[in-house]
C-alpha atoms as a PDB file:
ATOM      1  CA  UNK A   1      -5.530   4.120  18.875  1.00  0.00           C
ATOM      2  CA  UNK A   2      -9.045   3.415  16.981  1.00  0.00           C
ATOM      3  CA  UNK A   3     -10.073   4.854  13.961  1.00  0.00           C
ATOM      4  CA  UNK A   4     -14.284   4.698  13.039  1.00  0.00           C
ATOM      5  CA  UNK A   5     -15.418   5.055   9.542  1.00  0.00           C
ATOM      6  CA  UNK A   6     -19.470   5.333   8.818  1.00  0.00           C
ATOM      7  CA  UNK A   7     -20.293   3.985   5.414  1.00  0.00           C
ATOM      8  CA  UNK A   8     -16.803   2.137   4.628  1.00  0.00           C
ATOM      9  CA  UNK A   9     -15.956   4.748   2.740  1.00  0.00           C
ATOM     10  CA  UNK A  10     -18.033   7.378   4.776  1.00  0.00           C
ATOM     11  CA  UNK A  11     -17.418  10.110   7.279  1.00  0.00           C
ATOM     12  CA  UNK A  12     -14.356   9.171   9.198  1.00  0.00           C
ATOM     13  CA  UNK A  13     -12.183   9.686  12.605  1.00  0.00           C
ATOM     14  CA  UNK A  14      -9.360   8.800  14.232  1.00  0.00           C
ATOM     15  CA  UNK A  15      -8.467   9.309  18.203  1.00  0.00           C
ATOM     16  CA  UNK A  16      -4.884   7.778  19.838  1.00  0.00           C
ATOM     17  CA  UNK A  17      -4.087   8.195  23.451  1.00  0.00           C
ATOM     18  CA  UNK A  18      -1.283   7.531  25.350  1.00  0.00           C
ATOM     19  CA  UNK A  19      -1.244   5.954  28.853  1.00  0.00           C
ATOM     20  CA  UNK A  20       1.001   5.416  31.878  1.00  0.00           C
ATOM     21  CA  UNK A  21       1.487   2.436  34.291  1.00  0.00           C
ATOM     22  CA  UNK A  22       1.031   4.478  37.617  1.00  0.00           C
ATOM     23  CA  UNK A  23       2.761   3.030  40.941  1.00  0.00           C
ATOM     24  CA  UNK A  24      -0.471   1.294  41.531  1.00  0.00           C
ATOM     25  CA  UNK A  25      -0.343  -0.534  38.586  1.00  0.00           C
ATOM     26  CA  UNK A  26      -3.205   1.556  36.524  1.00  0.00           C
ATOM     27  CA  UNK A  27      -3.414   3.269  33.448  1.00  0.00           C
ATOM     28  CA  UNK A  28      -3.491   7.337  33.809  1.00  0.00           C
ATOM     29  CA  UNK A  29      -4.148   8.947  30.612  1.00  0.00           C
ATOM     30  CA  UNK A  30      -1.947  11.450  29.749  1.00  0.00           C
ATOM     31  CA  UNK A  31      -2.633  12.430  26.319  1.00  0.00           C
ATOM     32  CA  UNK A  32      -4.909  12.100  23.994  1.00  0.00           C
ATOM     33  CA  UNK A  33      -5.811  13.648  20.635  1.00  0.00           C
ATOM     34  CA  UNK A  34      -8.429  12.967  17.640  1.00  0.00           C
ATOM     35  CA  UNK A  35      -9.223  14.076  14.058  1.00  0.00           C
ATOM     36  CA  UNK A  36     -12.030  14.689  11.708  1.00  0.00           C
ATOM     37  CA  UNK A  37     -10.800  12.741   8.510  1.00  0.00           C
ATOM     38  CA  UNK A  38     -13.526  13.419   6.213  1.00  0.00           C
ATOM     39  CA  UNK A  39     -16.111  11.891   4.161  1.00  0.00           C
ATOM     40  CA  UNK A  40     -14.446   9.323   1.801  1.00  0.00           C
ATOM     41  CA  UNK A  41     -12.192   7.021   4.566  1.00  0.00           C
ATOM     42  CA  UNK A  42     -11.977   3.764   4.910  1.00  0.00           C
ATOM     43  CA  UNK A  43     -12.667   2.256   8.507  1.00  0.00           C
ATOM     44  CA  UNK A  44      -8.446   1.152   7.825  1.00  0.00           C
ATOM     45  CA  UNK A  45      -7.699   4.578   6.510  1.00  0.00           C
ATOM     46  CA  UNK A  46      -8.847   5.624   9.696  1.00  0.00           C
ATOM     47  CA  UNK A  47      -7.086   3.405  12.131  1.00  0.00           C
ATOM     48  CA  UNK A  48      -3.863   3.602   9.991  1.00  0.00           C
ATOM     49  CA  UNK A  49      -4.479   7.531  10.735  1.00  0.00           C
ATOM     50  CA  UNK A  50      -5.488   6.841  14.367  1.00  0.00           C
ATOM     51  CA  UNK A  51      -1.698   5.248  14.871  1.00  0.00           C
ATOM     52  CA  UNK A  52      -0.432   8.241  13.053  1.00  0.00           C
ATOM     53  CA  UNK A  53      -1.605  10.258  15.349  1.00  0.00           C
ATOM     54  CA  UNK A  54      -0.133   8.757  18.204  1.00  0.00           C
ATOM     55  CA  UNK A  55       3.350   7.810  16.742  1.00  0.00           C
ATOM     56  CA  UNK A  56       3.811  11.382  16.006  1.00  0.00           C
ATOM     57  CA  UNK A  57       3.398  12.212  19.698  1.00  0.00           C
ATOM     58  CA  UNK A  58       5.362   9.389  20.911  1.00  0.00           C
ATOM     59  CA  UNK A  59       7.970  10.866  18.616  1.00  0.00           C
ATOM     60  CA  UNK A  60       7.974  13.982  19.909  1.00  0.00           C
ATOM     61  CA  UNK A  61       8.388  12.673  23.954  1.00  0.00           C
ATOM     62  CA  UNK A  62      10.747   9.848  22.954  1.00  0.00           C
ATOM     63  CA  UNK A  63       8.949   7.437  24.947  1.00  0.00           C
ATOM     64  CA  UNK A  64      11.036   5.045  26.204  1.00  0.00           C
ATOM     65  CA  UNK A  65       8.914   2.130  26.716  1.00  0.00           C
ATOM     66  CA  UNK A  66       5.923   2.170  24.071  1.00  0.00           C
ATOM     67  CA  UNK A  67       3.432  -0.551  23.271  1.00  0.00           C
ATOM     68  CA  UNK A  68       1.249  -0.110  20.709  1.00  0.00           C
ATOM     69  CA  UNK A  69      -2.269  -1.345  21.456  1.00  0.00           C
ATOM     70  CA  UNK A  70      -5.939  -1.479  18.918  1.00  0.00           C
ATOM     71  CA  UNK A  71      -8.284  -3.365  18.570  1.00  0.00           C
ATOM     72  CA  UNK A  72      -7.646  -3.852  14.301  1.00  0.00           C
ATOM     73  CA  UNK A  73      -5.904  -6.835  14.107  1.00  0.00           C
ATOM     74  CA  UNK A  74      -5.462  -6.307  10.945  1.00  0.00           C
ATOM     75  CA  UNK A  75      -3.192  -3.172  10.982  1.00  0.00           C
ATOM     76  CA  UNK A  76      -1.393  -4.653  14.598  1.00  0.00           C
ATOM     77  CA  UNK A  77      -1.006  -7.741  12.525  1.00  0.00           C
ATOM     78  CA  UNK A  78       0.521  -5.449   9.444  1.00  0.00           C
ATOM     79  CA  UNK A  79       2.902  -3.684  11.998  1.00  0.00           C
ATOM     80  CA  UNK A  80       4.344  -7.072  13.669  1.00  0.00           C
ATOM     81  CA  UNK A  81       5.151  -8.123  10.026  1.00  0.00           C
ATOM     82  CA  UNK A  82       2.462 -11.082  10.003  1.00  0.00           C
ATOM     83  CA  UNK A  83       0.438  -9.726   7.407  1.00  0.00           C
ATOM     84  CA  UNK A  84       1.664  -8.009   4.529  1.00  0.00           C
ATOM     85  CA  UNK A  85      -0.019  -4.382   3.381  1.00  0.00           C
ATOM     86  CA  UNK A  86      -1.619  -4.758  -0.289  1.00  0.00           C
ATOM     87  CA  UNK A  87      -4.421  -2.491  -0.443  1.00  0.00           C
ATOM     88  CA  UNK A  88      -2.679   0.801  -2.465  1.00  0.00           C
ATOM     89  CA  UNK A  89      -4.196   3.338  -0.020  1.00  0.00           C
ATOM     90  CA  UNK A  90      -2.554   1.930   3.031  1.00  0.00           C
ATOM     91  CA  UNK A  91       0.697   1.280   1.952  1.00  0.00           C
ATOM     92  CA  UNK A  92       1.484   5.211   2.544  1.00  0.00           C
ATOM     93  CA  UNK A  93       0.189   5.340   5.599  1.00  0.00           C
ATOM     94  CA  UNK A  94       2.269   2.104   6.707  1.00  0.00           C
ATOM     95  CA  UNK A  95       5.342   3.465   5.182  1.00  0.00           C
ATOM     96  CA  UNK A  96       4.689   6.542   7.323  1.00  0.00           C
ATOM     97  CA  UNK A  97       4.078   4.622  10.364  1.00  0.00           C
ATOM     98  CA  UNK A  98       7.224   2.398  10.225  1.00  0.00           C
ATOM     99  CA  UNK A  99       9.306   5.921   9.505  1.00  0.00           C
ATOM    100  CA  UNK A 100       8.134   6.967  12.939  1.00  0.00           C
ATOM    101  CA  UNK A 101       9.024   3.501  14.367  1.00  0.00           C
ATOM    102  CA  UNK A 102      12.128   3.901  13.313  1.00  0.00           C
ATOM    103  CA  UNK A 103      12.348   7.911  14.762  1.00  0.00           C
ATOM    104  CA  UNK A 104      11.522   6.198  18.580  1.00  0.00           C
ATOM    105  CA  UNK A 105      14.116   5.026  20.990  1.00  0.00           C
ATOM    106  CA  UNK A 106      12.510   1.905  21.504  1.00  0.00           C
ATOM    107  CA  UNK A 107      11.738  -0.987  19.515  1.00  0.00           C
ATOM    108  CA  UNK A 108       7.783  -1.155  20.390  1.00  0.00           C
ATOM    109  CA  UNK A 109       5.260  -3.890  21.513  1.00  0.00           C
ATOM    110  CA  UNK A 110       2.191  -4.515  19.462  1.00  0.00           C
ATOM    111  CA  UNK A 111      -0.745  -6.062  21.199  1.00  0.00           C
ATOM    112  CA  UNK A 112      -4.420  -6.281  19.667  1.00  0.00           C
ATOM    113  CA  UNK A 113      -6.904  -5.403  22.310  1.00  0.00           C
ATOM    114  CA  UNK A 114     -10.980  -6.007  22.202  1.00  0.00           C
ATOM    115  CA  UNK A 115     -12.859  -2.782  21.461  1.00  0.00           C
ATOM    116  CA  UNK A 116     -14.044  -2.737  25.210  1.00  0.00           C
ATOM    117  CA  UNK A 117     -10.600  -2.320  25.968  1.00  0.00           C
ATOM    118  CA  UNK A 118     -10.424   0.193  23.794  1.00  0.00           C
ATOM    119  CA  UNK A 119     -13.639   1.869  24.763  1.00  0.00           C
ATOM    120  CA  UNK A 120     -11.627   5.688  25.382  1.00  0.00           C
ATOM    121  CA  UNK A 121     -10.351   6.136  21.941  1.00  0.00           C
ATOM    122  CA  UNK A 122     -13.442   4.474  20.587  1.00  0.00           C
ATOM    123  CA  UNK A 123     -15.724   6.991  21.746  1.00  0.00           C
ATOM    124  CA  UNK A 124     -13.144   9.873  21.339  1.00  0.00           C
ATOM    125  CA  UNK A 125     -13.158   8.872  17.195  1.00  0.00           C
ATOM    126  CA  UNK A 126     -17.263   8.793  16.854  1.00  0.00           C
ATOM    127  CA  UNK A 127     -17.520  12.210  18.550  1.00  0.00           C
ATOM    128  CA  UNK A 128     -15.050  13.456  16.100  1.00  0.00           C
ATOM    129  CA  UNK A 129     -17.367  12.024  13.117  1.00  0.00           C
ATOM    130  CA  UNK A 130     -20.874  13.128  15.081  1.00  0.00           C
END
């Protein structure tokens, strides 16, 4: 998942995508899916609603085996219960994600990853906001 916001507040987006381990040890992408947020998102407004996006889909597969990789420490640091979630307009959207957590049939993993490891949703969430 990565979520972009120009301005901090400014014109935001969100992309998540979900990837499979082939037999060749790989990633194939096999979904993805991005939103225009609008023009008054935080950069963590938008990665909170990047994860949404992609919870909501594992949801609705039941993915069995799910780990959950950004590149915000922050809100991977906020799901693995190191950090604690203050600011007033995030708390929603955590509450939201953990209620999804909770809706999977696994208990997930929750890696940060560089941005250039992240480099498909990244672009997927700026062409959203160009």
């Amino acid at each position: 998942f990565d979520g972009v916001s120009r301005g901090n507040p400014g014109h935001a987006g969100a992309a998540a995508a979900l990837f499979e381990i082939n037999k060749g040890g790989y990633k194939d992408c096999v979904w993805f899916d991005s939103d225009y947020l609008g023009d008054k998102k935080t950069s963590n407004q938008a990665e909170y609603s990047a994860l949404l996006i992609g919870l909501e889909e594992c949801v609705e597969r039941q993915v069995p085996n799910l780990e959950i990789c950004g590149d915000s420490q922050l809100i991977i640091r906020q799901l693995s219960g190191e950090y604690q979630v203050e600011h007033k307009k995030l708390i929603p959207l955590y509450r939201k994600a953990v209620q999804l957590i909770s809706s999977l049939p696994c208990i997930p993993q929750y890696t940060w990853i560089p941005r250039e490891e992240n480099r498909h949703c990244d672009r997927i969430a700026n062409l959203v906001v160009d």
